[in-house]
C-alpha atoms as a PDB file:
ATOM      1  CA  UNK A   1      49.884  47.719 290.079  1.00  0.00           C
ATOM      2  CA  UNK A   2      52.834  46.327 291.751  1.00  0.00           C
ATOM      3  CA  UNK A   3      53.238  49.841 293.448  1.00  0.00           C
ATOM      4  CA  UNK A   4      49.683  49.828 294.717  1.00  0.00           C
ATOM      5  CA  UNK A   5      50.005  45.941 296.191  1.00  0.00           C
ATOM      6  CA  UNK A   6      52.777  46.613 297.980  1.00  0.00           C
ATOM      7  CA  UNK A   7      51.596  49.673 299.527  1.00  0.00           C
ATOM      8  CA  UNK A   8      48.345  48.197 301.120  1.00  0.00           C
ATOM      9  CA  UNK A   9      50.431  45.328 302.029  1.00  0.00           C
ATOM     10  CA  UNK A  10      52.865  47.603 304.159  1.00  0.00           C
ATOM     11  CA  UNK A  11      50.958  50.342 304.836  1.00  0.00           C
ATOM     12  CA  UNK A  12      48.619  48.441 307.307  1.00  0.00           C
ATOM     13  CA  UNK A  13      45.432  50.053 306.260  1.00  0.00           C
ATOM     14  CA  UNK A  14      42.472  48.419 304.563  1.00  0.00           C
ATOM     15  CA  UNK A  15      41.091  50.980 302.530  1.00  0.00           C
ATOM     16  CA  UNK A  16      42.241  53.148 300.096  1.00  0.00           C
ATOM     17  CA  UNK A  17      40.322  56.396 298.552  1.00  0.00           C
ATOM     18  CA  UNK A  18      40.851  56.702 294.689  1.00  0.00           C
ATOM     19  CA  UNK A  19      42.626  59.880 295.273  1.00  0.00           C
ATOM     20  CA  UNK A  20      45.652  58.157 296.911  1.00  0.00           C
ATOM     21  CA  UNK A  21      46.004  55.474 294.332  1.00  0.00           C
ATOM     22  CA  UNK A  22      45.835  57.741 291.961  1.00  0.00           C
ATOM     23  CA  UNK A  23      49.127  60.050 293.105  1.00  0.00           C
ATOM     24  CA  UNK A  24      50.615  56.815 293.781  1.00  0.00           C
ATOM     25  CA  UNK A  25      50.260  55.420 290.305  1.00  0.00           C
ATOM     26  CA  UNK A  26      51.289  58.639 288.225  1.00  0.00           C
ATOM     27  CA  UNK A  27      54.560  59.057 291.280  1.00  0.00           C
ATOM     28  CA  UNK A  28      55.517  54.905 289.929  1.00  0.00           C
ATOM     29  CA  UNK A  29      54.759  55.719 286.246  1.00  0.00           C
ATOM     30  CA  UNK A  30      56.995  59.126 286.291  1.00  0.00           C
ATOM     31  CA  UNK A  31      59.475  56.852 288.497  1.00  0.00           C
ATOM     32  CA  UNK A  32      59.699  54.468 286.123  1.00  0.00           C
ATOM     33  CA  UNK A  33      59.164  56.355 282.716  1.00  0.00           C
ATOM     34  CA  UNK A  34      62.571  58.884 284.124  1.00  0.00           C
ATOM     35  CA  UNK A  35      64.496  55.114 285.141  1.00  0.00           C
ATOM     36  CA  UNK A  36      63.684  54.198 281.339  1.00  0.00           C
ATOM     37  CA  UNK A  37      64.775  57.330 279.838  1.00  0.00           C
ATOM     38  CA  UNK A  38      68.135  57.162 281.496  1.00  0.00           C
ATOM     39  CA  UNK A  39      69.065  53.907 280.747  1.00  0.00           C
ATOM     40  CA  UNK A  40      67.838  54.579 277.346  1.00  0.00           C
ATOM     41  CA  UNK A  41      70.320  57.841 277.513  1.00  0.00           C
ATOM     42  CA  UNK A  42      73.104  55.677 278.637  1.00  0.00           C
ATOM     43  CA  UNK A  43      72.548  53.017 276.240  1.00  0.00           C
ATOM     44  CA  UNK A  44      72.476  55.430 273.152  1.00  0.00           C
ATOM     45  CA  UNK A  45      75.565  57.524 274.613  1.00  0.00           C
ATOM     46  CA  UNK A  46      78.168  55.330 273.245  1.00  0.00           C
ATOM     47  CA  UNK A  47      76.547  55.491 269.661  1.00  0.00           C
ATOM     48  CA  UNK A  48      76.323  59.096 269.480  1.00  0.00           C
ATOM     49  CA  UNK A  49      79.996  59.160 270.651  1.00  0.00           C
ATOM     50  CA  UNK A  50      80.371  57.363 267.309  1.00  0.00           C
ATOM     51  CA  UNK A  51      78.352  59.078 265.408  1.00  0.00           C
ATOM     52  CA  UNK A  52      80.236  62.445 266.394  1.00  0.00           C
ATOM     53  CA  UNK A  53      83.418  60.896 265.732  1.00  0.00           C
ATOM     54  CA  UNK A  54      82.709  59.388 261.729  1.00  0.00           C
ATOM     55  CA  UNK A  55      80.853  62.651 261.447  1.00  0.00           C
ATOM     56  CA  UNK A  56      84.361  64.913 262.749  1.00  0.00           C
ATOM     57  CA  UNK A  57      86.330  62.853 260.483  1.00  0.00           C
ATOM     58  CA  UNK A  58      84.505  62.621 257.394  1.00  0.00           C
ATOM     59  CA  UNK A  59      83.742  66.605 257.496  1.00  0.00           C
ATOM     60  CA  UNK A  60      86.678  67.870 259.378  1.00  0.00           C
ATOM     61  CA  UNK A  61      89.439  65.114 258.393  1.00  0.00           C
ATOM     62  CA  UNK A  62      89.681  64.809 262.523  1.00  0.00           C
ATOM     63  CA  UNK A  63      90.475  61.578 263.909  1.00  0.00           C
ATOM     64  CA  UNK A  64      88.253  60.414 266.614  1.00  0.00           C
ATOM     65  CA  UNK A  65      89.891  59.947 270.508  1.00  0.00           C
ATOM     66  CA  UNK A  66      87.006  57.889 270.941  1.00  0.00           C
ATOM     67  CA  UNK A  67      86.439  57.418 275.091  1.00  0.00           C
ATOM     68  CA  UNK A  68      87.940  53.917 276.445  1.00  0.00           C
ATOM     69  CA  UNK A  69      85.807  53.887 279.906  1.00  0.00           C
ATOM     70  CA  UNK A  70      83.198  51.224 277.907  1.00  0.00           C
ATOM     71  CA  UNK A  71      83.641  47.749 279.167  1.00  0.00           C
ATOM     72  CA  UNK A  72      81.150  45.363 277.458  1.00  0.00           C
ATOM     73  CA  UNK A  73      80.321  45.299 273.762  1.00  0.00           C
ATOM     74  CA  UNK A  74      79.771  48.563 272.544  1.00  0.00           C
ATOM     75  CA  UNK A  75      83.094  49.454 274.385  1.00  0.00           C
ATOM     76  CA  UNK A  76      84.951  46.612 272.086  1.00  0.00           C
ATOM     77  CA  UNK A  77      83.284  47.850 269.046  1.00  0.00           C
ATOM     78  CA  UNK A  78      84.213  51.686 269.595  1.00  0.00           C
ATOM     79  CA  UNK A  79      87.868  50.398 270.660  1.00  0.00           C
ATOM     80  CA  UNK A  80      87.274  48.452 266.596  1.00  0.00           C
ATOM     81  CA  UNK A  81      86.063  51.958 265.210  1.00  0.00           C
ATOM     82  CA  UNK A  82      89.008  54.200 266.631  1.00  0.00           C
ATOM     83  CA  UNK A  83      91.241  51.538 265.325  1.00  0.00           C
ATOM     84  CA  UNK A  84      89.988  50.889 262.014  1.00  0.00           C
ATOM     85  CA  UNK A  85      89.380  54.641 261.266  1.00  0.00           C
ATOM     86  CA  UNK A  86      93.108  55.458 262.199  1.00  0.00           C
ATOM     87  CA  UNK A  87      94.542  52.274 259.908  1.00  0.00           C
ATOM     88  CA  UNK A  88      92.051  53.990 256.995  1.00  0.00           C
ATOM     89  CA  UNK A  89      93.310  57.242 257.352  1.00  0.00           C
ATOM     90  CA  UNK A  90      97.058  55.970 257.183  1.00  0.00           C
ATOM     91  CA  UNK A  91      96.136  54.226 254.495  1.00  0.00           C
ATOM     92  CA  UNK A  92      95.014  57.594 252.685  1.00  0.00           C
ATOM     93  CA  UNK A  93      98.069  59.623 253.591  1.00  0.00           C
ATOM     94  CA  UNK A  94     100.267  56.879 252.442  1.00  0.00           C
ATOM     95  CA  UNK A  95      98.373  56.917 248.997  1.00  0.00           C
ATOM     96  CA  UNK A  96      98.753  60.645 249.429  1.00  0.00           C
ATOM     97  CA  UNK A  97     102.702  60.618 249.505  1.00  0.00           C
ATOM     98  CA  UNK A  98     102.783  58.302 247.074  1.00  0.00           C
ATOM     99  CA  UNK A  99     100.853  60.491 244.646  1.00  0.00           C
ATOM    100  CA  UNK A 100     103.469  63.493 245.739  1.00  0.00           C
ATOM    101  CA  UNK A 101     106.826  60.495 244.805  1.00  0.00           C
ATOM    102  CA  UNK A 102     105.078  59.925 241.722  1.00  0.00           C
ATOM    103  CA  UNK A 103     104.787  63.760 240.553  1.00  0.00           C
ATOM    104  CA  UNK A 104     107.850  64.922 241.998  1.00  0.00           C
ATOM    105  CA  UNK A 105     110.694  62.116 241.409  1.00  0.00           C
ATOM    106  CA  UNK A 106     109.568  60.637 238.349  1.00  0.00           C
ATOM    107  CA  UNK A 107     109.107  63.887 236.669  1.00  0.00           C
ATOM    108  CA  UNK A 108     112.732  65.238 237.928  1.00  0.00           C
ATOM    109  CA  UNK A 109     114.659  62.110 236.154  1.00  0.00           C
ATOM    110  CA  UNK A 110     112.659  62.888 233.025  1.00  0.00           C
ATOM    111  CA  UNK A 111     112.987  66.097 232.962  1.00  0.00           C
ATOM    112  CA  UNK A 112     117.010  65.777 233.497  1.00  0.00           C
ATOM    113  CA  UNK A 113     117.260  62.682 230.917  1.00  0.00           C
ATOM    114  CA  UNK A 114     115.179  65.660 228.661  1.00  0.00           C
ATOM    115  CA  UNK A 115     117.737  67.986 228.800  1.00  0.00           C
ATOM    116  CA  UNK A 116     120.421  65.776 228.386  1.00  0.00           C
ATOM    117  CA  UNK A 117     119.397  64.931 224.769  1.00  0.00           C
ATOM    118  CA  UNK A 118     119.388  68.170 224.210  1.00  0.00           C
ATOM    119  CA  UNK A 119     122.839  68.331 225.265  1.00  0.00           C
ATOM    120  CA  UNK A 120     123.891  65.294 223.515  1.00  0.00           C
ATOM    121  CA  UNK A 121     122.372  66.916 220.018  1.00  0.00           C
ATOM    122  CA  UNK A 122     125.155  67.645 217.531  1.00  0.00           C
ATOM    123  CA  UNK A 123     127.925  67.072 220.381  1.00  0.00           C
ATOM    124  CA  UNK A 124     130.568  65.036 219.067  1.00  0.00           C
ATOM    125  CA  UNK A 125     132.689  64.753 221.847  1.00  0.00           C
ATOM    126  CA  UNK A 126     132.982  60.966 222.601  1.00  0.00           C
ATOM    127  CA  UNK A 127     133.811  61.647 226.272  1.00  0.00           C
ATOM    128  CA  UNK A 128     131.009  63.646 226.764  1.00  0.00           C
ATOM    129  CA  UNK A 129     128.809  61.728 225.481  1.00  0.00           C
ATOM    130  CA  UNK A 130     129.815  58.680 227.179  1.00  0.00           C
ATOM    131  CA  UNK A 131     129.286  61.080 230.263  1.00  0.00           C
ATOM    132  CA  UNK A 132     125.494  62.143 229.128  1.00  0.00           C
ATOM    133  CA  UNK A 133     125.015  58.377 228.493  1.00  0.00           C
ATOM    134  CA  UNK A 134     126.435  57.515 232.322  1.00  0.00           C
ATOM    135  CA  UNK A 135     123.646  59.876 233.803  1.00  0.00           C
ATOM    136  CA  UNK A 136     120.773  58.774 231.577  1.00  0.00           C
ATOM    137  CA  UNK A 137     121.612  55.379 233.162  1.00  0.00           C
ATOM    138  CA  UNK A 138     121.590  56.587 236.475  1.00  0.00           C
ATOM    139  CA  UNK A 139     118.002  58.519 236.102  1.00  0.00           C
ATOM    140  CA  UNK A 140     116.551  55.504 234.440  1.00  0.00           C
ATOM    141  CA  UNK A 141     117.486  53.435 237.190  1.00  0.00           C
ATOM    142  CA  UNK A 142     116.487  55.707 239.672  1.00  0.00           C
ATOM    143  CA  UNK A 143     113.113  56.007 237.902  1.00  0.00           C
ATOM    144  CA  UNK A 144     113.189  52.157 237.660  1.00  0.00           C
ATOM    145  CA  UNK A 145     113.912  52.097 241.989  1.00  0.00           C
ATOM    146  CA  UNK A 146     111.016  54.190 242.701  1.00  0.00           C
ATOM    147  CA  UNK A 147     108.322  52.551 239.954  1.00  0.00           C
ATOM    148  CA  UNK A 148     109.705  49.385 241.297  1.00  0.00           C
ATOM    149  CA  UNK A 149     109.108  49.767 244.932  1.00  0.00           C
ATOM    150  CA  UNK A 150     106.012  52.180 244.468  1.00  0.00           C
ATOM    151  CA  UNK A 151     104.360  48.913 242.517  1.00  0.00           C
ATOM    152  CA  UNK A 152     105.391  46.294 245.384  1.00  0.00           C
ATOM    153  CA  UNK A 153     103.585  48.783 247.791  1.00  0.00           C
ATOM    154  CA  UNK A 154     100.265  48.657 246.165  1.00  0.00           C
ATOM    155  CA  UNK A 155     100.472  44.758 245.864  1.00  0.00           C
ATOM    156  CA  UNK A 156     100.983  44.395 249.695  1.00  0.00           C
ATOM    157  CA  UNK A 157      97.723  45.906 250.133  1.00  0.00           C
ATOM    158  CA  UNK A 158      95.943  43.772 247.947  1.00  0.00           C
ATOM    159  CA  UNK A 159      97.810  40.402 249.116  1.00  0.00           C
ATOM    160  CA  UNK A 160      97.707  39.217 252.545  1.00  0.00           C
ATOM    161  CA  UNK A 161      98.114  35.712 252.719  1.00  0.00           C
ATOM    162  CA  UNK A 162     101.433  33.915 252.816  1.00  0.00           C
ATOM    163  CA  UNK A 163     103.177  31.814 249.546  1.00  0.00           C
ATOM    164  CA  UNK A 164     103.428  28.295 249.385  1.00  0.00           C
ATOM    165  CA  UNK A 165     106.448  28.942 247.336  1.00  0.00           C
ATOM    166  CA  UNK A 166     109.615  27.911 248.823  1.00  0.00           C
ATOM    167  CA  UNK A 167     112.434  30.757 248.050  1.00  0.00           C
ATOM    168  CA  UNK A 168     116.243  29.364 248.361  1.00  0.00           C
ATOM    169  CA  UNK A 169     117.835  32.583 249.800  1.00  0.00           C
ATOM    170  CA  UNK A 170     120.932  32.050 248.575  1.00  0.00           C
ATOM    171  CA  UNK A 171     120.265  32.210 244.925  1.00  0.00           C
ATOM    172  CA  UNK A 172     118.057  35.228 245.610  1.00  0.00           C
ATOM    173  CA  UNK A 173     121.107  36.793 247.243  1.00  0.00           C
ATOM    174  CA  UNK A 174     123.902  35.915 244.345  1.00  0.00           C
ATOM    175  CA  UNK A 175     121.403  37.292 241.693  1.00  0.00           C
ATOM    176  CA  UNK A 176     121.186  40.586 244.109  1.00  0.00           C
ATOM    177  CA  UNK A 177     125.053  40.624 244.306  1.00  0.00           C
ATOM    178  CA  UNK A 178     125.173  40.315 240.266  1.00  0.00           C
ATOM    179  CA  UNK A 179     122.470  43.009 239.614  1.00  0.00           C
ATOM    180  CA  UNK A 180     124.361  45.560 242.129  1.00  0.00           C
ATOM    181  CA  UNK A 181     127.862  44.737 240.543  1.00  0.00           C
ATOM    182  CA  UNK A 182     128.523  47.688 239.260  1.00  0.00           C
ATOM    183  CA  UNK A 183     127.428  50.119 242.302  1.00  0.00           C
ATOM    184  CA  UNK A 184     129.302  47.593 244.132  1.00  0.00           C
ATOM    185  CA  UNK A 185     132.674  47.458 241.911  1.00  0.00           C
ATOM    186  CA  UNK A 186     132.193  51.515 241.627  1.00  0.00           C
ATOM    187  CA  UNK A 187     132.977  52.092 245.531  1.00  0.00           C
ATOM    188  CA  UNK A 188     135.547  49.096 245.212  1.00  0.00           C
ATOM    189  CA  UNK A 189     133.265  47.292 248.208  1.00  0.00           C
ATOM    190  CA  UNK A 190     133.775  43.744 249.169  1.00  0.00           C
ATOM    191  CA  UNK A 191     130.741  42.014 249.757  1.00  0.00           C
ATOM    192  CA  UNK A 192     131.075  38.837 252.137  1.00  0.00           C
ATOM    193  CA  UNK A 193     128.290  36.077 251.881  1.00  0.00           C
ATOM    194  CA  UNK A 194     127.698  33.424 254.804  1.00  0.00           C
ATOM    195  CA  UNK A 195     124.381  31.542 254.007  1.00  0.00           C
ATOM    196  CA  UNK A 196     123.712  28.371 253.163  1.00  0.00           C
ATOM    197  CA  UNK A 197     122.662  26.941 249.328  1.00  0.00           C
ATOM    198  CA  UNK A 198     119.865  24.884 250.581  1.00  0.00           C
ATOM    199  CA  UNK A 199     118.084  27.604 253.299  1.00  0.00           C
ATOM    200  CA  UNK A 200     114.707  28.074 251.939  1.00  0.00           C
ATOM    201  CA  UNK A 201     111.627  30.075 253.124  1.00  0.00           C
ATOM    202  CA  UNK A 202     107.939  30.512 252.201  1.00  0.00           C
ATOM    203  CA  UNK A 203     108.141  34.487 250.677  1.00  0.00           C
ATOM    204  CA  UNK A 204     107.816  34.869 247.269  1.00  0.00           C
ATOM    205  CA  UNK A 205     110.991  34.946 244.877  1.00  0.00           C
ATOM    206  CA  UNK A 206     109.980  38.309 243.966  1.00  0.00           C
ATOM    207  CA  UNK A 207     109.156  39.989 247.714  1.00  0.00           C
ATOM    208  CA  UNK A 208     112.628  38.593 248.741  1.00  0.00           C
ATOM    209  CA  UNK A 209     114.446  39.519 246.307  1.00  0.00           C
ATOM    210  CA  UNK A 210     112.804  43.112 246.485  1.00  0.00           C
ATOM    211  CA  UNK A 211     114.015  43.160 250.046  1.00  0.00           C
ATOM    212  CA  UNK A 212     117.544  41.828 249.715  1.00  0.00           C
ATOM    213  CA  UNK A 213     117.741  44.094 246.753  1.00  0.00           C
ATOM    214  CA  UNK A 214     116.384  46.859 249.331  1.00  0.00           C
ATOM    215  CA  UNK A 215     118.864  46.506 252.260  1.00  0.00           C
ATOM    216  CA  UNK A 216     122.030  45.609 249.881  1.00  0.00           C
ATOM    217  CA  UNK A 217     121.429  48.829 247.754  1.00  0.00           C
ATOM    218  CA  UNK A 218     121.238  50.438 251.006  1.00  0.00           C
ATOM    219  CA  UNK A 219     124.179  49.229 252.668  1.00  0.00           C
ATOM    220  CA  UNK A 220     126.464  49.904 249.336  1.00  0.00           C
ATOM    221  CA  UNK A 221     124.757  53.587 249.233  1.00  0.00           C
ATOM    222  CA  UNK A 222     126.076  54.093 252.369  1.00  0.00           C
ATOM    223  CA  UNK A 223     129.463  52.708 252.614  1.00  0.00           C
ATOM    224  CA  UNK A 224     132.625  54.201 251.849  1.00  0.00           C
ATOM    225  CA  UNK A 225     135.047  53.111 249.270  1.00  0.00           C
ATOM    226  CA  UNK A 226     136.591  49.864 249.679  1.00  0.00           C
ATOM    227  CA  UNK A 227     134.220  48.976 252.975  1.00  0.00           C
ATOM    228  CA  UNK A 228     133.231  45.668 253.275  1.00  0.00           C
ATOM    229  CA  UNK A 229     129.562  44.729 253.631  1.00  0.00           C
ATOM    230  CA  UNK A 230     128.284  41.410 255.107  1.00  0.00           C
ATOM    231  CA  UNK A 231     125.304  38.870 254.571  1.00  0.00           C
ATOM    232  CA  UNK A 232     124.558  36.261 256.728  1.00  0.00           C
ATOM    233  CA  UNK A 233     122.170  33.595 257.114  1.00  0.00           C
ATOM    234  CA  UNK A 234     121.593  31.160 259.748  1.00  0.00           C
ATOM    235  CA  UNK A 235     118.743  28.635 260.543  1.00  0.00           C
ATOM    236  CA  UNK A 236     117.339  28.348 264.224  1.00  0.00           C
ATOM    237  CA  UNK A 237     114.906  25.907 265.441  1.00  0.00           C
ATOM    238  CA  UNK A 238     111.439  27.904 264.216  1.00  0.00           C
ATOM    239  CA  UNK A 239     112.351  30.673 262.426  1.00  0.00           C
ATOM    240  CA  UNK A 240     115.618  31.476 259.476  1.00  0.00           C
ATOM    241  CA  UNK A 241     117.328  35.104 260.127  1.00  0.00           C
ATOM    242  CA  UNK A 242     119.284  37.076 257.404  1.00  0.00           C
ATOM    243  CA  UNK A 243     121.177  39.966 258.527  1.00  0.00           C
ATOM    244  CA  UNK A 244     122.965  42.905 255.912  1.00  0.00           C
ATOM    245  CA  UNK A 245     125.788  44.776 258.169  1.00  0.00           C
ATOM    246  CA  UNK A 246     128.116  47.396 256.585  1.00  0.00           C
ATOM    247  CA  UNK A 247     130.680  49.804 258.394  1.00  0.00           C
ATOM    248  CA  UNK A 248     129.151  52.981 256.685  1.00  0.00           C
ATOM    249  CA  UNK A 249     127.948  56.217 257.844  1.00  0.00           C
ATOM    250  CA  UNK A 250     125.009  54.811 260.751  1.00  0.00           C
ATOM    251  CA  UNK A 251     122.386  56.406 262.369  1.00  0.00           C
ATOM    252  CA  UNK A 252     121.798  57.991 265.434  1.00  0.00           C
ATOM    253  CA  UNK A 253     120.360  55.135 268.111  1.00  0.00           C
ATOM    254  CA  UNK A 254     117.257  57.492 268.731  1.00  0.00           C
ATOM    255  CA  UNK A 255     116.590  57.354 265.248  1.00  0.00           C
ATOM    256  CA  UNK A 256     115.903  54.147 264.966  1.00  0.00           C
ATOM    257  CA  UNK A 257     112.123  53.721 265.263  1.00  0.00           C
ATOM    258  CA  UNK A 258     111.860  56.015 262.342  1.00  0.00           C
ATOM    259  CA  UNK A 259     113.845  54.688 259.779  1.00  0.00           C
ATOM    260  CA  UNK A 260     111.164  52.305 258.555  1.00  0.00           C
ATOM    261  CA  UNK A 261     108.599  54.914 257.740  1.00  0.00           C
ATOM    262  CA  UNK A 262     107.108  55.752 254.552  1.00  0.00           C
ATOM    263  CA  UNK A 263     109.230  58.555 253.233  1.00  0.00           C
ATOM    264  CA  UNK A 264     111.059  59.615 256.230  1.00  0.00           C
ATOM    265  CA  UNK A 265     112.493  62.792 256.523  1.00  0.00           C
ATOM    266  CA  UNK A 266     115.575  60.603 257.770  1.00  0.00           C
ATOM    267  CA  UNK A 267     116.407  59.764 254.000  1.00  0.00           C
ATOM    268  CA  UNK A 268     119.516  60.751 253.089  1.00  0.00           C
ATOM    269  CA  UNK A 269     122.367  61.062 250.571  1.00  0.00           C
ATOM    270  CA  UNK A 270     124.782  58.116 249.999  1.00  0.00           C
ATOM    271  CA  UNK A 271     128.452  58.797 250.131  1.00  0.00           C
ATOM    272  CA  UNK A 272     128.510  58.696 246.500  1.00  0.00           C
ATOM    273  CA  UNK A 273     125.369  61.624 246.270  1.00  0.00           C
ATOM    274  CA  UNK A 274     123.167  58.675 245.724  1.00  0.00           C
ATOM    275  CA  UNK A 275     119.483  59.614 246.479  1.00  0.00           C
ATOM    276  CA  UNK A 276     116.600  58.241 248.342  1.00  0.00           C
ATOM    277  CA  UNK A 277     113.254  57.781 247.864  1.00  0.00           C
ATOM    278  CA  UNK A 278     111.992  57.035 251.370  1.00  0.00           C
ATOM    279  CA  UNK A 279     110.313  53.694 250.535  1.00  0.00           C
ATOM    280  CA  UNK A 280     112.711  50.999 250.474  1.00  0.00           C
ATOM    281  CA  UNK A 281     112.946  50.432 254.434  1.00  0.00           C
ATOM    282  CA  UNK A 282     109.463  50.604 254.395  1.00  0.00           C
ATOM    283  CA  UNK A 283     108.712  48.372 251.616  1.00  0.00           C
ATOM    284  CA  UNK A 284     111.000  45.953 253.668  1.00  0.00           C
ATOM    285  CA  UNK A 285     109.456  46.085 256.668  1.00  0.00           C
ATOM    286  CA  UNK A 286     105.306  45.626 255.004  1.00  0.00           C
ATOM    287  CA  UNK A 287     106.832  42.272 253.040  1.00  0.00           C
ATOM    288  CA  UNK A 288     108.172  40.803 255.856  1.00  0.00           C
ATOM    289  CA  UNK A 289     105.676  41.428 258.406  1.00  0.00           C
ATOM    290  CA  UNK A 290     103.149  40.731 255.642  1.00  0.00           C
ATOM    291  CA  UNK A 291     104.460  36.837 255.948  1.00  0.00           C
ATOM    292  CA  UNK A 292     104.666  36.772 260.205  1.00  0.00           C
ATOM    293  CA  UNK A 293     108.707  37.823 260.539  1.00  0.00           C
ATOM    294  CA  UNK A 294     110.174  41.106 261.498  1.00  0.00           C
ATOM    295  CA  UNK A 295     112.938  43.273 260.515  1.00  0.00           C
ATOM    296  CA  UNK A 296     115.279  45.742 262.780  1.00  0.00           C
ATOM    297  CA  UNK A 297     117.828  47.607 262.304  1.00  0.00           C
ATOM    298  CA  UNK A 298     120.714  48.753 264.809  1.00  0.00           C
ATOM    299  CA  UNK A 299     123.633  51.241 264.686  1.00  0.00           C
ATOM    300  CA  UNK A 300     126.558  52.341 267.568  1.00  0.00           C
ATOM    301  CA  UNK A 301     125.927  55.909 266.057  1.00  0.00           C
ATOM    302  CA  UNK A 302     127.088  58.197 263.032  1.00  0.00           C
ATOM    303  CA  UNK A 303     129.984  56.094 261.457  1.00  0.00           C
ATOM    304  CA  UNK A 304     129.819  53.229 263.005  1.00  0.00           C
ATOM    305  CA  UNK A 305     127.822  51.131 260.365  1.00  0.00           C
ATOM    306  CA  UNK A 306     124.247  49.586 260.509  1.00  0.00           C
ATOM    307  CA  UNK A 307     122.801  45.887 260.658  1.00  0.00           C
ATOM    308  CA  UNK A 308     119.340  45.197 259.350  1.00  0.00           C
ATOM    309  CA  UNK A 309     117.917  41.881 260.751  1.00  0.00           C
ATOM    310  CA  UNK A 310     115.203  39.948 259.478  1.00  0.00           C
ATOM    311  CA  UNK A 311     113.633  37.116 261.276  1.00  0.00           C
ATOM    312  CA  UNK A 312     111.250  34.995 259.108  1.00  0.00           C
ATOM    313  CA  UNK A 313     109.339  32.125 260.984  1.00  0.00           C
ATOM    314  CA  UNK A 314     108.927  28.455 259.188  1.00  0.00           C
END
């Protein structure tokens, strides 16, 4: 109608046969029924993008490279989708590794602590069996490590918030100390506190001693005999940092963005043939970034020691 107004209006003529106004009208309607179907088409194109995407990952375990050219809404929400179905899918491998740990170290301990009763059946040997006793200990407590830190891993992802509890790091880190004694007294090690008795911060008793526990048991695994090893504490005006420094083996500088994740491949023997898991760095890093701080960790190179640093706002 509007179509038909404005063309008497400009065309200057006065009449109009019904022929005319009848091309007109269908030439507006098609106009306007081809403008609607391609904003319709341009509306709906960022939904099927989505829809393609869940569908790719649910069937072909493909995640989505969703398009970022979408400024309004929908481009926020598909940004939310790509996001959220990349933290779910880490999620899932991470439960995946965990599944392989649990089959594959906890069975090997068992299996070993197994055969040494076998061995220790009928032998009468005191030495020897004060040997077989020595490496039942050791499996146990590696068993121990990994149920230990495996356990913490699947509370983080059930707790988010932050503790009310007030943790006074310097117990935490004397009761560390006194559970590690004998790793420690084993490679003759010195271990050199500097923190304060009254420094307190809002982590659980149990996450920070789980991370002290963590980066000491670290820095003893890889420290030579007689090495000293160094914890220090200091208080700044918003946040309290903790660092663990030994003068061990190191890492390579360009290795340092992968040392905190989940069963690295960077894992290694101590000097001692210790083993690791792959999940104490990591565990480290989720319980402190779980409560606002951050951890890092630095090295010169091979055999120049390593410093982890955590920095844990009030």
């Amino acid at each position: 109608m509007i179509a038909i107004i404005l063309l008497i209006s400009l065309s200057g003529k006065h009449t109009f046969d019904a022929f005319n106004i009848i091309v007109v009208t269908l030439i507006v309607t098609l106009s306007a029924t081809a403008a609607t179907l391609w904003v319709q088409h341009a509306l709906m194109e960022p939904i099927r993008v989505c829809r393609d995407a869940l569908t790719d990952y649910v069937e072909k375990q493909q995640l989505p490279n969703i398009p970022k050219s979408f400024p309004d809404e929908i481009g926020v929400l598909m940004r939310g989708l790509t996001m959220a179905i990349h933290t779910f899918d880490n999620h899932i491998q991470e439960k995946k590794a965990i599944t392989n740990l649990l089959a594959h170290d906890l069975r090997a301990p068992l299996n070993n602590i197994i055969q040494i009763t076998e061995l220790i059946d009928g032998n009468q040997d005191e030495e020897s069996l004060k040997e077989y006793v020595h490496y039942i200990r050791q499996a146990a407590a590696h068993q121990r490590n990994i149920l230990g830190n495996v356990l913490e891993l699947m509370r983080l992802e059930i707790r988010h918030s932050q503790t009310s509890e007030q943790t006074n790091v310097k117990e935490v880190i004397n009761r560390c100390v006194e559970h590690l004694s004998m790793n420690i007294t084993a490679k003759d090690l010195k271990v050199n506190v500097n923190v304060m008795a009254n420094h307190k911060i809002n982590i659980s008793k149990q996450a920070v001693e789980l991370v002290i526990n963590n980066l000491l048991t670290n820095a003893i695994k890889f420290s030579q005999p007689g090495q000293p090893v160094y914890i220090e504490g200091a208080r700044h005006k918003d946040h309290f940092q903790l660092s663990v420094r030994d003068e061990g083996e190191g890492f390579n500088t360009e290795d340092t963005s992968r040392l905190f994740d989940v069963f690295t491949r960077l894992s290694r023997e101590g000097t001692f043939g210790e083993v690791s898991n792959g999940i104490g760095l990591h565990l480290c890093k989720k319980i402190i970034e779980s409560n606002g701080g951050r951890i890092t960790a630095k090295s010169e190179g091979k055999g120049s020691g390593a410093t982890f640093t955590l920095v844990i706002p009030y």
